[in-house]
C-alpha atoms as a PDB file:
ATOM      1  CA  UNK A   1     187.103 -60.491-115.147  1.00  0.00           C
ATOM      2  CA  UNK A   2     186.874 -57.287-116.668  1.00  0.00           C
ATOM      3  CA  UNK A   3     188.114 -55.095-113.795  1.00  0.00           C
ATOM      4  CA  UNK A   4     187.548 -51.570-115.595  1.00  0.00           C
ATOM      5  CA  UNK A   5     184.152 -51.959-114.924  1.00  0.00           C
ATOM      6  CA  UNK A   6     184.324 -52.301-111.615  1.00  0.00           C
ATOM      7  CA  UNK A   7     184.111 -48.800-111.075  1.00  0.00           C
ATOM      8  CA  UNK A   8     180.991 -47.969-112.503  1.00  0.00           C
ATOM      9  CA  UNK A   9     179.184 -51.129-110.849  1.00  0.00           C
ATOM     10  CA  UNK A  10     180.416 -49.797-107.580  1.00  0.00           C
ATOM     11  CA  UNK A  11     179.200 -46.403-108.279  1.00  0.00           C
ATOM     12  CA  UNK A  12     175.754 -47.425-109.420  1.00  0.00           C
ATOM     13  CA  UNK A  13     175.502 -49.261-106.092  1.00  0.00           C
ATOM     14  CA  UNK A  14     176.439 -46.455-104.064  1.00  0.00           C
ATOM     15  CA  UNK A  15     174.094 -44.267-106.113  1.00  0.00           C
ATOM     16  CA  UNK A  16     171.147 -46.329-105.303  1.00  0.00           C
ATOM     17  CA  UNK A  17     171.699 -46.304-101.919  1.00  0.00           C
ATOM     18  CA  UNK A  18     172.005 -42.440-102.025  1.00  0.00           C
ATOM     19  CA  UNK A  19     168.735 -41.907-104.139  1.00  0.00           C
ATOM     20  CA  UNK A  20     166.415 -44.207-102.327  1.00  0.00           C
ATOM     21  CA  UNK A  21     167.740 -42.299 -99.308  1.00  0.00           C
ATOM     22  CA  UNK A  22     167.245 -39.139-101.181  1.00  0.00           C
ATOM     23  CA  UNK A  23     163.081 -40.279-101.682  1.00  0.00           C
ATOM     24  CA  UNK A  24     162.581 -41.675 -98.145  1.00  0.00           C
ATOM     25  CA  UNK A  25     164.545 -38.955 -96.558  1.00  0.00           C
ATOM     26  CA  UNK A  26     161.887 -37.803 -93.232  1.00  0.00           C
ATOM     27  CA  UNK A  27     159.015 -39.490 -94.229  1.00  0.00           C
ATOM     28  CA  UNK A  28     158.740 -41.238 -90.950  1.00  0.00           C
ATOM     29  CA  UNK A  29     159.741 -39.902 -87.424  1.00  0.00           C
ATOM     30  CA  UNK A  30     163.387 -40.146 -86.351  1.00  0.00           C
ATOM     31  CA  UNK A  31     164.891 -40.997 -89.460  1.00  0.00           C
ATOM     32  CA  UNK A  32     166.993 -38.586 -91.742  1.00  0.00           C
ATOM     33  CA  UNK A  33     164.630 -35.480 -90.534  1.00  0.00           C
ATOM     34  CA  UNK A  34     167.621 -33.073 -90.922  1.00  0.00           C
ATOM     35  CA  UNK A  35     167.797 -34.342 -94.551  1.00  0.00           C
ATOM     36  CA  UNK A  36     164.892 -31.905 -95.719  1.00  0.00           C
ATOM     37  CA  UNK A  37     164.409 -29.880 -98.272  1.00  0.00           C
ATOM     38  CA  UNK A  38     163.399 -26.740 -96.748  1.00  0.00           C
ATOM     39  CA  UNK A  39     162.699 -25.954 -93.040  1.00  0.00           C
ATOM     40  CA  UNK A  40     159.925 -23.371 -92.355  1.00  0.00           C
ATOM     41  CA  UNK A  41     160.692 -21.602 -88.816  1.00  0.00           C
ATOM     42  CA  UNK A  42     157.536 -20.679 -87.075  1.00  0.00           C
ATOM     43  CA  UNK A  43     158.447 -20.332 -84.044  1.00  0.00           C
ATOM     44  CA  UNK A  44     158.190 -16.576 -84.302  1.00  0.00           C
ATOM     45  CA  UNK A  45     154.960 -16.301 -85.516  1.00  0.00           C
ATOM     46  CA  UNK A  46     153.256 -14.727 -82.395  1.00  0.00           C
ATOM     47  CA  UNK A  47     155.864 -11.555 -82.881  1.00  0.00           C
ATOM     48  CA  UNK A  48     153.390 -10.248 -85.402  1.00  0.00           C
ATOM     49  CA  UNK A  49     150.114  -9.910 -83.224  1.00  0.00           C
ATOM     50  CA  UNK A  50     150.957  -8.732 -80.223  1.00  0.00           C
ATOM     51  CA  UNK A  51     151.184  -5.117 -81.464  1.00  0.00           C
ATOM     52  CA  UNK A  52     147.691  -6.062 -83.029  1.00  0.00           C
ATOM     53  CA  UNK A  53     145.950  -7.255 -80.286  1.00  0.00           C
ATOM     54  CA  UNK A  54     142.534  -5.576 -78.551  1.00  0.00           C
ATOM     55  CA  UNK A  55     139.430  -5.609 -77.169  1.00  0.00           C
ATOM     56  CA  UNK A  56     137.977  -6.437 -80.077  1.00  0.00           C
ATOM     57  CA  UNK A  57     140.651  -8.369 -82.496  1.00  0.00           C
ATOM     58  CA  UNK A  58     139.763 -11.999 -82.017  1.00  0.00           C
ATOM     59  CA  UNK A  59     143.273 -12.627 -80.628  1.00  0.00           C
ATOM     60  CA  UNK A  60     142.104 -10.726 -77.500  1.00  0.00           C
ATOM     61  CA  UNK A  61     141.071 -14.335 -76.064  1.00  0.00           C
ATOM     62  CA  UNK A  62     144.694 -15.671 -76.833  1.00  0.00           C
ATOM     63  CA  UNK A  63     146.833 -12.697 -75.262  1.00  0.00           C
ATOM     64  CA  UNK A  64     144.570 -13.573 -71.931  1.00  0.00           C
ATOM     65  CA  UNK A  65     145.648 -16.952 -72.173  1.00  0.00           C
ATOM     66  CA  UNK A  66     149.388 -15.204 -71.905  1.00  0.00           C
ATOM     67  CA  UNK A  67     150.825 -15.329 -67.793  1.00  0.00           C
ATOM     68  CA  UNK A  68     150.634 -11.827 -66.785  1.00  0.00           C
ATOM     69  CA  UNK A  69     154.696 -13.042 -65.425  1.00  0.00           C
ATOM     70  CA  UNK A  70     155.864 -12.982 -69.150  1.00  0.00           C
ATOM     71  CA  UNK A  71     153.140 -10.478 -70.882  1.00  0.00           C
ATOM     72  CA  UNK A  72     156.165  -7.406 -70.761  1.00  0.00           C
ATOM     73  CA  UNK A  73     158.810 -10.193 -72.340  1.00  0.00           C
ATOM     74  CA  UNK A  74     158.388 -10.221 -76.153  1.00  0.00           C
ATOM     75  CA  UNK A  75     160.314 -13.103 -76.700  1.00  0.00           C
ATOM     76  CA  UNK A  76     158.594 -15.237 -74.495  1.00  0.00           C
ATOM     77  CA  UNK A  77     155.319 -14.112 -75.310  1.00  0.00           C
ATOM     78  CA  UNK A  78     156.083 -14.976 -79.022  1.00  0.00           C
ATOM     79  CA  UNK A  79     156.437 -18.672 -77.603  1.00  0.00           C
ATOM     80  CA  UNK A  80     153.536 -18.419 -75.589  1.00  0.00           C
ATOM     81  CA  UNK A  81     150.979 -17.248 -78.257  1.00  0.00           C
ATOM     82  CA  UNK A  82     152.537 -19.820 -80.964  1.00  0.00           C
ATOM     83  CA  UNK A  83     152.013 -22.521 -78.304  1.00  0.00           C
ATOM     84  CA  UNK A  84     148.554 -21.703 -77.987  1.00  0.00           C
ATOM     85  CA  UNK A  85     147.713 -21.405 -81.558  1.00  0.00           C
ATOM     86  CA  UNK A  86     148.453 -24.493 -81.911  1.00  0.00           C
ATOM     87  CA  UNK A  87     151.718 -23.599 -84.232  1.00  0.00           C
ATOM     88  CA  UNK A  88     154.792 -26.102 -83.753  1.00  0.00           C
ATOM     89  CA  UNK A  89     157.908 -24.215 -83.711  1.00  0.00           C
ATOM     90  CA  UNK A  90     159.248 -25.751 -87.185  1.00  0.00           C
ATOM     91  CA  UNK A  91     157.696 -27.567 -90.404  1.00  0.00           C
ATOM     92  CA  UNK A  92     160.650 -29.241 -92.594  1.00  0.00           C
ATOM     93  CA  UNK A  93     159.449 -30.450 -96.094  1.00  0.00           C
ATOM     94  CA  UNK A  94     160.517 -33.490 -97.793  1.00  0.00           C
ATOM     95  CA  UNK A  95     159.536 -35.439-101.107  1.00  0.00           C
ATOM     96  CA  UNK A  96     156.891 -37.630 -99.430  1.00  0.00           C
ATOM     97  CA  UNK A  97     155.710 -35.569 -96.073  1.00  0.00           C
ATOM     98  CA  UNK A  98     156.621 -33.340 -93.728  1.00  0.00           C
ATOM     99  CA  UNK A  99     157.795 -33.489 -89.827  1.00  0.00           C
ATOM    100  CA  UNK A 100     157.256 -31.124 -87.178  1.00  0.00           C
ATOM    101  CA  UNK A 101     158.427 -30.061 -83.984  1.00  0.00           C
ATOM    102  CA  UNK A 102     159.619 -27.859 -80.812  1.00  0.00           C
ATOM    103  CA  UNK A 103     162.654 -26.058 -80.157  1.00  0.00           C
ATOM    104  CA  UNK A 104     163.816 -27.313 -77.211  1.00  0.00           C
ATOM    105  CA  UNK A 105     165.037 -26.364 -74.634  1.00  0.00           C
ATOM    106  CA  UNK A 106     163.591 -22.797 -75.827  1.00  0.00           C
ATOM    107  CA  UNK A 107     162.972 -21.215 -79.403  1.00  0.00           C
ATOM    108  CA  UNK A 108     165.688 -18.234 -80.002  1.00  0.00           C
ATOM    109  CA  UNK A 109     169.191 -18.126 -78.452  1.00  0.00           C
ATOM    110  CA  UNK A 110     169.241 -15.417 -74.841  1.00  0.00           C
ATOM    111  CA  UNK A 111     171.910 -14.519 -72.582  1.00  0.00           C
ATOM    112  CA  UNK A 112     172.772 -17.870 -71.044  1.00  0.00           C
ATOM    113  CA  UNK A 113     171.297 -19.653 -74.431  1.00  0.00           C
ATOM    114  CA  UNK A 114     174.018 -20.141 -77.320  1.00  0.00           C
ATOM    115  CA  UNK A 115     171.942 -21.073 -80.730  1.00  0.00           C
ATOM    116  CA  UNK A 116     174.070 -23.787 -80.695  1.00  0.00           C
ATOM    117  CA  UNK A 117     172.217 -25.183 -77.638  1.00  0.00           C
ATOM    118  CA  UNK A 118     168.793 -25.366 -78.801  1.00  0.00           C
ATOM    119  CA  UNK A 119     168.270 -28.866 -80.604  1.00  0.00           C
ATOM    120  CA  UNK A 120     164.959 -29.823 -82.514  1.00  0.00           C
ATOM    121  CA  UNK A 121     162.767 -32.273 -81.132  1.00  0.00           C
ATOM    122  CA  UNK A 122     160.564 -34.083 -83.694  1.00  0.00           C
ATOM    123  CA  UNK A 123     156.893 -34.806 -82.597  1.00  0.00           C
ATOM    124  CA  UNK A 124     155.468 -36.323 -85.243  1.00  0.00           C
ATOM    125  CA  UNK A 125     155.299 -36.474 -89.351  1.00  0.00           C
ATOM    126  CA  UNK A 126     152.227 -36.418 -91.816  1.00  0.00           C
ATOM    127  CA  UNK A 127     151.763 -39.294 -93.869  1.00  0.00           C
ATOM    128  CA  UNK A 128     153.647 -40.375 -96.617  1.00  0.00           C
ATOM    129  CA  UNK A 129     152.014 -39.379-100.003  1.00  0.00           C
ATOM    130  CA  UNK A 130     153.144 -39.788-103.619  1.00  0.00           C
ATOM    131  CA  UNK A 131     153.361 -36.453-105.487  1.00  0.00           C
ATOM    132  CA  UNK A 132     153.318 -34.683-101.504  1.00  0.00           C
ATOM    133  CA  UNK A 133     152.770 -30.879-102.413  1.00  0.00           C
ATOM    134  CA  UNK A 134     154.110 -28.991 -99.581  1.00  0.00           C
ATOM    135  CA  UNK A 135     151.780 -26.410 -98.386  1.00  0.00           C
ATOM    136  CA  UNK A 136     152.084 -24.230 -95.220  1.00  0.00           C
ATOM    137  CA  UNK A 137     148.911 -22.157 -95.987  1.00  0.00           C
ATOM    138  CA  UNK A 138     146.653 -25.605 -95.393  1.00  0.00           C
ATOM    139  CA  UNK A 139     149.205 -26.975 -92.936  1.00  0.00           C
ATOM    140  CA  UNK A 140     149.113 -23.400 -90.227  1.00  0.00           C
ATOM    141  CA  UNK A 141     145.091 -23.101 -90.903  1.00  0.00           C
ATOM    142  CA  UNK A 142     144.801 -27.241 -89.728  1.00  0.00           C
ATOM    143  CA  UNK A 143     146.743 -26.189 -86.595  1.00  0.00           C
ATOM    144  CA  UNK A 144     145.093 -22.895 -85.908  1.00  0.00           C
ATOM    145  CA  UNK A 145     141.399 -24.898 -86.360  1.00  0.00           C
ATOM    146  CA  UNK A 146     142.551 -27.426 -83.699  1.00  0.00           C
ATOM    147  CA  UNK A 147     142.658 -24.576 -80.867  1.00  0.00           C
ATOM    148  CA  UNK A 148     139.055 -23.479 -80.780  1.00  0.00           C
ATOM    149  CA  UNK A 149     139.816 -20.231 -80.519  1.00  0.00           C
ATOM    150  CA  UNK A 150     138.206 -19.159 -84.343  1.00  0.00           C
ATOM    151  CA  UNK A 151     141.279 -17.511 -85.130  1.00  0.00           C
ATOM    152  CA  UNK A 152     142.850 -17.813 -89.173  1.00  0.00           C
ATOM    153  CA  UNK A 153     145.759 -16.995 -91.008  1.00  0.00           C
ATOM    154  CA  UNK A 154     144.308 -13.347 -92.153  1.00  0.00           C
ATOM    155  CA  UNK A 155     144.595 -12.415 -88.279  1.00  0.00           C
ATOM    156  CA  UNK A 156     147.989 -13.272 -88.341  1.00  0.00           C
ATOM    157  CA  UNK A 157     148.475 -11.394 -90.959  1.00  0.00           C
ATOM    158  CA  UNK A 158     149.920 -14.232 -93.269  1.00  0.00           C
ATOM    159  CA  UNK A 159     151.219 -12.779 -96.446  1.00  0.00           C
ATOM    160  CA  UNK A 160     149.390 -14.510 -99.383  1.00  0.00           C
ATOM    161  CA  UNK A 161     152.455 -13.197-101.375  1.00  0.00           C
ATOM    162  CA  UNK A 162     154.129 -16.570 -99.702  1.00  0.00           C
ATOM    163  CA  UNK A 163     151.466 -19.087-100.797  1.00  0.00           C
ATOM    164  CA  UNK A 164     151.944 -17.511-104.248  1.00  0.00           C
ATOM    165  CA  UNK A 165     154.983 -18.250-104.487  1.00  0.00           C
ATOM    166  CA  UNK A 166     154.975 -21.534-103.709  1.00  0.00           C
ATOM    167  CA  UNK A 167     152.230 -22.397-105.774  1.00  0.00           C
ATOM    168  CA  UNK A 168     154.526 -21.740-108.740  1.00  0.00           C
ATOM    169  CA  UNK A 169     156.814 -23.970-107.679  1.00  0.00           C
ATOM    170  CA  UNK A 170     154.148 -26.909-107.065  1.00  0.00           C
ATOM    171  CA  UNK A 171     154.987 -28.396-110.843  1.00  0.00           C
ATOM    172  CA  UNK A 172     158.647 -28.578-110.349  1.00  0.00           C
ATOM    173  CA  UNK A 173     158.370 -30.226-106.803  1.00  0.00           C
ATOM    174  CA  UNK A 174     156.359 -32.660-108.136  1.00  0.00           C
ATOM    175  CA  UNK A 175     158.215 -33.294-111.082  1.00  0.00           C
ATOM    176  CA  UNK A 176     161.097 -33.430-109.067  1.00  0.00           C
ATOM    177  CA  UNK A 177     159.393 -36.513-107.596  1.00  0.00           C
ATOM    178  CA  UNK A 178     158.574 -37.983-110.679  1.00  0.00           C
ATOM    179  CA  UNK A 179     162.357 -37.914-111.927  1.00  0.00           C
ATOM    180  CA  UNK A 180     163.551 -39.082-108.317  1.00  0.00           C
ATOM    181  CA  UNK A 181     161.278 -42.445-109.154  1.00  0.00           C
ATOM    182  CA  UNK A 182     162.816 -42.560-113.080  1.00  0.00           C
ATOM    183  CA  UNK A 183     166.378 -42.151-111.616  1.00  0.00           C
ATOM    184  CA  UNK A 184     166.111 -45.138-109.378  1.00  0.00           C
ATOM    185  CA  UNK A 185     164.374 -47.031-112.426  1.00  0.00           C
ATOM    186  CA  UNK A 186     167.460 -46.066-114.309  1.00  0.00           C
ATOM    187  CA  UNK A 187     170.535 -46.359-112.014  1.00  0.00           C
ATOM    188  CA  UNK A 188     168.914 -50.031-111.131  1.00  0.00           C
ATOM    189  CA  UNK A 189     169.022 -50.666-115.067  1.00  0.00           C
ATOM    190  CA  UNK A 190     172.499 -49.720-114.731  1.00  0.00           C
ATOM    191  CA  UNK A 191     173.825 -51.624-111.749  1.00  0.00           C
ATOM    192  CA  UNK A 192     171.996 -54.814-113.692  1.00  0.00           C
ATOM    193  CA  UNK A 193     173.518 -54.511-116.741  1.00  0.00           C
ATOM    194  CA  UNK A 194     177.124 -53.538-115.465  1.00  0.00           C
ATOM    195  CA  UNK A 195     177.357 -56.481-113.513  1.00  0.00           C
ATOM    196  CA  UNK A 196     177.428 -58.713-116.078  1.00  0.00           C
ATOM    197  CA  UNK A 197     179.810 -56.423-117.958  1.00  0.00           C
ATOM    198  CA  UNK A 198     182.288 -57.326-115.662  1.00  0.00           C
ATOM    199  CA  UNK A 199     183.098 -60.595-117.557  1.00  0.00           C
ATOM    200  CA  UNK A 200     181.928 -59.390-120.896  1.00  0.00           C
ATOM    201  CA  UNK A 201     184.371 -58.432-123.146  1.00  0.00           C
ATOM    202  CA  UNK A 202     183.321 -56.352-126.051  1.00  0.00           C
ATOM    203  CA  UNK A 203     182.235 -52.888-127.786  1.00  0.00           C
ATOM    204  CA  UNK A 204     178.217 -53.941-127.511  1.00  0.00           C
ATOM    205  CA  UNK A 205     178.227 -54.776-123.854  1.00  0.00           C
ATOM    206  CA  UNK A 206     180.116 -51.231-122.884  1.00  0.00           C
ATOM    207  CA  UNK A 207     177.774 -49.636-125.371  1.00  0.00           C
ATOM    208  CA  UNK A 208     174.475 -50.610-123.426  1.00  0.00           C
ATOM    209  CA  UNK A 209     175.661 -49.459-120.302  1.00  0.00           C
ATOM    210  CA  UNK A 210     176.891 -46.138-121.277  1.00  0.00           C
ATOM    211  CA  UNK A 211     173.317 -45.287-122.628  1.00  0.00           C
ATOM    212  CA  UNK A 212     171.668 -46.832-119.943  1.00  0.00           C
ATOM    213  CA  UNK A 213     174.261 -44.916-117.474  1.00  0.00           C
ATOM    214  CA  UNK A 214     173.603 -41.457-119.700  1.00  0.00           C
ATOM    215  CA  UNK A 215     169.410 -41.813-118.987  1.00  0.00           C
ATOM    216  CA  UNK A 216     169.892 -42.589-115.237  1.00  0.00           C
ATOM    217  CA  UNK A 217     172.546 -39.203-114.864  1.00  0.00           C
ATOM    218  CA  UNK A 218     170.098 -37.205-117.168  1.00  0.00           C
ATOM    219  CA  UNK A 219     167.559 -38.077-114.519  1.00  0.00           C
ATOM    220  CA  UNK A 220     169.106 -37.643-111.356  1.00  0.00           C
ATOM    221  CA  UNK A 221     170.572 -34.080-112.480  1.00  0.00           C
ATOM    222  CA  UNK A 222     167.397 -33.261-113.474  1.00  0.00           C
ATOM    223  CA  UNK A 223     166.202 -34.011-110.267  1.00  0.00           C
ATOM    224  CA  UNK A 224     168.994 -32.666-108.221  1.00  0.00           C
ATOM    225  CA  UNK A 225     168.599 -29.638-110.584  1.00  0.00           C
ATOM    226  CA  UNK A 226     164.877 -29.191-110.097  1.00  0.00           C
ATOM    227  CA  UNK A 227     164.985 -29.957-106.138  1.00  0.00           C
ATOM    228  CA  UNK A 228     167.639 -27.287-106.013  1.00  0.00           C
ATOM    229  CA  UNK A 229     165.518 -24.559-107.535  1.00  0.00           C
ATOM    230  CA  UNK A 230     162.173 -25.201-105.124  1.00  0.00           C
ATOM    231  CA  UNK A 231     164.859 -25.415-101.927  1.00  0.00           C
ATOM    232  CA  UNK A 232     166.479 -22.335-103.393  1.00  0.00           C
ATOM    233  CA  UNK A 233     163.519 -19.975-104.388  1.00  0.00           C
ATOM    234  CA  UNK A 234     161.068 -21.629-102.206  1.00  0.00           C
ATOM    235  CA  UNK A 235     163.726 -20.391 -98.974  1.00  0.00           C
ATOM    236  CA  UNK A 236     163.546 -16.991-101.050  1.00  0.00           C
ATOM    237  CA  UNK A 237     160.062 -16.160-101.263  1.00  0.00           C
ATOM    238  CA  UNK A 238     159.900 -17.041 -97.742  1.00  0.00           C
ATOM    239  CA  UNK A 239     162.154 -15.111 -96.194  1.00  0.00           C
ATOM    240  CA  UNK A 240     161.255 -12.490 -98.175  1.00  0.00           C
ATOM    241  CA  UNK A 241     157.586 -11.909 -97.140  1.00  0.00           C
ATOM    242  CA  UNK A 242     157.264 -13.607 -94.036  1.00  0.00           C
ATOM    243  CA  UNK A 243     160.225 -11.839 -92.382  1.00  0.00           C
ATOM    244  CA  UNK A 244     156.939  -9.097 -90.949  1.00  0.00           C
ATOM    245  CA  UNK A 245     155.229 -11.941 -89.449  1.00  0.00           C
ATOM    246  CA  UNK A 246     157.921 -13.411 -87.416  1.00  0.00           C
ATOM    247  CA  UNK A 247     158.095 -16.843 -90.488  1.00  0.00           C
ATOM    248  CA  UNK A 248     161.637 -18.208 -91.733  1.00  0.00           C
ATOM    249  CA  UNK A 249     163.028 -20.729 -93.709  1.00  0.00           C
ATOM    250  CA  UNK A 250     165.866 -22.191 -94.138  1.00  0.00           C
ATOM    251  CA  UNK A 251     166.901 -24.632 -97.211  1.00  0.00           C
ATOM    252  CA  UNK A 252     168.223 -27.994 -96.697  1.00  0.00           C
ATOM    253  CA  UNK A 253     171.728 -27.883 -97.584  1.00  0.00           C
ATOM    254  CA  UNK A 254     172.551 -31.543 -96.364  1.00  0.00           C
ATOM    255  CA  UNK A 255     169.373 -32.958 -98.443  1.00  0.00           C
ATOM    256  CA  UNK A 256     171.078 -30.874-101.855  1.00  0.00           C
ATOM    257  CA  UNK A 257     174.065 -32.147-100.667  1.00  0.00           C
ATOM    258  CA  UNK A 258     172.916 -35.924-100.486  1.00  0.00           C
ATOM    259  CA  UNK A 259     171.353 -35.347-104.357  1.00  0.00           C
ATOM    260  CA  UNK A 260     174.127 -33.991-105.852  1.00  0.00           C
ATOM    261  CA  UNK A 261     176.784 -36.701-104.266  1.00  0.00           C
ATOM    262  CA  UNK A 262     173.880 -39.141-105.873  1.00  0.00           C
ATOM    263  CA  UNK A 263     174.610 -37.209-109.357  1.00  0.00           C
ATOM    264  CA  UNK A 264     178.222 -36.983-109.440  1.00  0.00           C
ATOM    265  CA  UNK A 265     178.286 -40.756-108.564  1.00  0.00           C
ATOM    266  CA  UNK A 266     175.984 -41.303-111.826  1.00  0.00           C
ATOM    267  CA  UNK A 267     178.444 -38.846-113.906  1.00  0.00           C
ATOM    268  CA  UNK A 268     181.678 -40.929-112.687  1.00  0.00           C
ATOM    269  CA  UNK A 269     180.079 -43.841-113.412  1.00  0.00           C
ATOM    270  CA  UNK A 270     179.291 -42.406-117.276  1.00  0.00           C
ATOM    271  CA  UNK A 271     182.818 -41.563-117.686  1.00  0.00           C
ATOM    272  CA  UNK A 272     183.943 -44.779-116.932  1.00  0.00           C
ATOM    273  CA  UNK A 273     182.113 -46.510-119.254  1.00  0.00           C
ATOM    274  CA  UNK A 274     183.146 -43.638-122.046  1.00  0.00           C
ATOM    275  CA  UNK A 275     186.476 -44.434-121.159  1.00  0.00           C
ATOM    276  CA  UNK A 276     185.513 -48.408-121.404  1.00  0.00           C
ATOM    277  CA  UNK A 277     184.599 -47.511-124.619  1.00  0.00           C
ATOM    278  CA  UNK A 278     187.217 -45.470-126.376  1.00  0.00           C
ATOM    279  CA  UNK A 279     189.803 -47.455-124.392  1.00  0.00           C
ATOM    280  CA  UNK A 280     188.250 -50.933-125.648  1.00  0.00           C
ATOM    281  CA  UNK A 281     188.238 -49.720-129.281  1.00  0.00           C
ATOM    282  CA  UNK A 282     191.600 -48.621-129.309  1.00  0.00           C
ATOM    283  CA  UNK A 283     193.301 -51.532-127.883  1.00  0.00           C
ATOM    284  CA  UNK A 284     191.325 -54.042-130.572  1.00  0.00           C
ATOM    285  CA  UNK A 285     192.672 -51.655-133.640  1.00  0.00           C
ATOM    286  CA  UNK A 286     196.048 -51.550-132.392  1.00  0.00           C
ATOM    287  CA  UNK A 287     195.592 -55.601-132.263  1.00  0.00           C
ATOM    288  CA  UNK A 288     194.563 -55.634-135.790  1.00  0.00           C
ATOM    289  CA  UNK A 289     197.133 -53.456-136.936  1.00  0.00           C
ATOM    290  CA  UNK A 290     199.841 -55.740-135.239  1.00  0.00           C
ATOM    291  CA  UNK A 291     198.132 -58.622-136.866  1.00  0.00           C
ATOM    292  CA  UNK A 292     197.575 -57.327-140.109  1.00  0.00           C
ATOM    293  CA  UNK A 293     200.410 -54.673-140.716  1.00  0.00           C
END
């Protein structure tokens, strides 16, 4: 048994693992939610109205939906009104879908609240969909038609600055996706053709599995890479416009963090069989040296 390739067959197995987790990550209720790409925090929303709201502003029917108990307490009102729209408090996107939810057991930290406290309670997921798009614009309108109460976006004062932004980064997301399926193609390939390398012995069988290994790490980088950039930017652009209408996002540092591990599994796994290589070749031309000097 060749036991120097253990390594990389044990690191292509892990990598699988890690990348199909990577794709499947949210896309159904309950399981690896917190693994998202980005999390868009709307629990705030209703901040940005109440200073808007009269007689004749078609929010006017919403603020008398508001107890007259809580109408002096921003904070709760903010709740309130994003209740009523319809709004959940949090969207979290993922390759496939994404979830939604409440803050529980209230939306911002107070007095006898620590943020620490306040856990996320998942209600539900969209569908799972190949080349998913995520797209709040669509997503907040759906909700806001679902109340009845005729209001859109534009009264909220949703910056179209945001939608934008994220429109630019709709070809790398779904690239992403694209090089998320080739990587598991790929690292497969690899896992297959190391195993048998374990009791091969030879330059050709080392070979084949370093440039099967170098298309599988090219692929999961690039995804990693890409994925990175639309968590990164996409958590940017966000932040950056929708900070006047009470929107936030945050990126998913545990889903970059699963993507990368997935790489840098893929990149010791290369190495190895580099190593397999130049350590293979040496130890056959020192044989024919002793043989032949």
């Amino acid at each position: 048994m060749r036991l120097t390739a253990l390594l990389p067959v044990l690191c292509c197995t892990a990598a699988l693992i890690l990348s199909f987790l990577c794709l499947f990550a949210g896309s159904k209720k309950g399981f690896m939610e917190d693994y998202h790409i980005l999390n868009l925090n709307t629990s705030r929303i209703g901040e940005s109205v109440i200073d808007t709201i009269g007689n004749d502003s078609p929010l006017s029917s919403l603020w008398n939906l508001v107890p007259d108990s809580i109408q002096e307490g921003v904070s709760e009102i903010a709740g309130t009104v994003t209740e009523d729209l319809g709004i959940e408090d949090f969207y979290s996107a993922h390759l496939l879908n994404y979830c939604f939810g409440q803050f529980t057991p209230t939306e911002a930290p107070n007095a006898t609240l620590s943020l620490k406290d306040i856990d996320k309670n998942i209600t539900g997921c969209s569908e799972r969909k190949a080349m998913f798009y995520f797209n709040p614009e669509d997503i907040l309108q759906q909700a806001l038609d679902s109340n009845g109460l005729g209001i859109t976006l534009t009264d909220l004062k949703w910056p179209e600055d945001i939608q934008r932004g994220l429109d630019a980064l709709r070809l790398v997301g779904i690239t992403s996706f694209v090089l998320y399926c080739l990587s598991i193609a790929f690292i497969f390939l690899a896992l297959v053709a190391a195993v048998p390398a374990l009791f091969a012995s030879g330059r050709l069988a080392a070979c084949l599995n370093l440039m099967i290994t170098i298309l599988a790490f090219l692929a999961i980088g690039l995804a990693s890479a890409l994925v990175t950039a639309v968590a990164v930017k996409g958590t940017s652009i966000i932040n950056q416009h929708g900070n006047d209408v009470g929107v936030q996002a945050q990126r998913g540092n545990k889903f970059l963090g699963l993507t990368w591990a997935t790489t840098a599994l893929m990149f010791v796994a290369l190495v190895a069989w580099s190593l397999e290589l130049c350590i293979g070749h040496r130890k056959r031309q020192t044989k024919y040296t002793s043989k032949h000097g």
